[in-house]
Protein backbone atom coordinates (compact mmCIF):
# COMPACT_ATOMS: atom_id res chain seq x y z
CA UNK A 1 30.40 254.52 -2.83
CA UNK A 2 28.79 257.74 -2.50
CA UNK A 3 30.77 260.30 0.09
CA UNK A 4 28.60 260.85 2.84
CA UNK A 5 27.74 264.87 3.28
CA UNK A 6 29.31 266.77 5.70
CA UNK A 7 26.75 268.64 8.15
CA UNK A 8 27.60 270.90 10.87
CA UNK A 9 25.26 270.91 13.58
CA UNK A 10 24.52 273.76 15.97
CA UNK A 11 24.17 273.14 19.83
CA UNK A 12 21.64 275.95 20.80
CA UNK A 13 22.76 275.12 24.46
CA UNK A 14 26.42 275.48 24.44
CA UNK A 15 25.22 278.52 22.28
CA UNK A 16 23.22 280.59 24.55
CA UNK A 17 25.78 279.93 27.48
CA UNK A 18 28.47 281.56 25.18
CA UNK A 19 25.73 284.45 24.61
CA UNK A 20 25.21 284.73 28.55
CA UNK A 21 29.17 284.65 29.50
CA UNK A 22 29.88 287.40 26.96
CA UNK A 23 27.03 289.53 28.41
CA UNK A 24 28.03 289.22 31.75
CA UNK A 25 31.55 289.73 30.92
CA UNK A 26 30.63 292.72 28.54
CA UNK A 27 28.52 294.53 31.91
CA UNK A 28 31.35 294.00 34.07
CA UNK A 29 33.71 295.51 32.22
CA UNK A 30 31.29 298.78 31.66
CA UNK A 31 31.12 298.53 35.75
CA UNK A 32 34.63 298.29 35.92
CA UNK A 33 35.01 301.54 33.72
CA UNK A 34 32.31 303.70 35.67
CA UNK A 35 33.87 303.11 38.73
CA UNK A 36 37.54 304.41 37.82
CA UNK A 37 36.08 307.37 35.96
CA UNK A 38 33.77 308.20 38.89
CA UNK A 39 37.26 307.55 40.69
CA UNK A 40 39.08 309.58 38.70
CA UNK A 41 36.57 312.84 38.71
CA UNK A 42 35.87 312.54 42.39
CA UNK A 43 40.01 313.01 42.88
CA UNK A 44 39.97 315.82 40.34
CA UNK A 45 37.30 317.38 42.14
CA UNK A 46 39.30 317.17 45.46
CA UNK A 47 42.18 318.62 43.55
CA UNK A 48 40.21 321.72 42.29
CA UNK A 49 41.16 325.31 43.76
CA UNK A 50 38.93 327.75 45.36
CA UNK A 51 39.18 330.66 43.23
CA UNK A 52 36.88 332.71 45.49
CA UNK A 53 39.84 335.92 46.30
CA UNK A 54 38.58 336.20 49.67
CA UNK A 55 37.10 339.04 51.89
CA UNK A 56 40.32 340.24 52.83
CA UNK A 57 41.50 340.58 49.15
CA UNK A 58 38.91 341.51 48.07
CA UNK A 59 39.04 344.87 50.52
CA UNK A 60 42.67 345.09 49.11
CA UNK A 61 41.51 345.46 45.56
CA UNK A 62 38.85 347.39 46.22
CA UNK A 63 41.50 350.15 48.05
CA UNK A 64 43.86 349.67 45.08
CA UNK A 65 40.59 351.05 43.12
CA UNK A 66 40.24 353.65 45.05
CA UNK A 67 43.61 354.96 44.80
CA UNK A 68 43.94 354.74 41.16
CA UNK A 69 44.32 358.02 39.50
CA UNK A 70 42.19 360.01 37.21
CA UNK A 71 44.57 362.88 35.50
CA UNK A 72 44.47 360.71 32.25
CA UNK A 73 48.52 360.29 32.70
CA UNK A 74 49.43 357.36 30.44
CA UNK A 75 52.04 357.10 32.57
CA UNK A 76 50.53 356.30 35.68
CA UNK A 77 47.35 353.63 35.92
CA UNK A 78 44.14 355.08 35.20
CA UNK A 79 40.68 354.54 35.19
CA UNK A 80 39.34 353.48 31.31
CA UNK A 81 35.55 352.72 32.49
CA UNK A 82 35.33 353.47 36.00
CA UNK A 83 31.34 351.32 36.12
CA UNK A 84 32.77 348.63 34.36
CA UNK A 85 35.83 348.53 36.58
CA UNK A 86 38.61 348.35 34.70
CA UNK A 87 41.80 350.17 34.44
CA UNK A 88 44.56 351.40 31.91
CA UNK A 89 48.00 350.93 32.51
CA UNK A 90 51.26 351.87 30.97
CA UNK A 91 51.74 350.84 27.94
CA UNK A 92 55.76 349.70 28.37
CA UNK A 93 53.79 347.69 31.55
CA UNK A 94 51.34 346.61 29.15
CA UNK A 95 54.09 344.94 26.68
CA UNK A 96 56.21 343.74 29.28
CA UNK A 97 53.17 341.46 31.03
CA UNK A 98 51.90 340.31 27.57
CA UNK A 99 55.43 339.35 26.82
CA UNK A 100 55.54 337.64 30.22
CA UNK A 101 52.51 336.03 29.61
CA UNK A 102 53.26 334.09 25.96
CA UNK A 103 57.08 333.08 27.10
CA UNK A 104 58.68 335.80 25.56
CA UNK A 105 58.42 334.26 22.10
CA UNK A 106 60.21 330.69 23.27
């Protein structure tokens, strides 16, 4: 007696259900994502500092400016390009705050 063939047989119906549930389980989980991200950056956003110095800072800079000294003393803080507004200072200054700056070589 011949042994009879084994066929597997597709149900197109059970199929296309499986097709639909991933789908809809594929866009909820992209919705689920957009929302904490959008979540996330509207917190970071809250977080964020003004970095605007302020008017009355800003009148304390600009008399700081006017009170720097042009002798050309490297010892004393200078104007290097008045127009461009900025300013030399001494150099042991000048090593100490870039020292300051990188952690002193930790």
């Amino acid at each position: 007696m011949p042994q009879q063939e084994h066929v597997a047989s597709i149900n197109t119906n059970r199929l296309a259900q499986w097709f639909i549930v991933l789908i809809v389980a594929l866009v909820v989980f992209m919705l689920a994502v957009a929302l904490y991200f959008n979540g996330f950056v509207t917190q970071a956003k809250s977080l964020a500092v003004e970095t605007d110095i302020g008017s009355q800072a800003r009148t304390l800079r600009n008399a700081a400016f006017a009170t720097l000294s042009t002798d050309g003393n490297p010892e004393t803080y200078d104007w290097a390009d008045p127009q461009a507004g900025k300013v030399q200072i001494p150099i042991e200054k000048a090593m100490k705050k870039t020292v300051e700056k990188y952690g002193g070589g930790k």
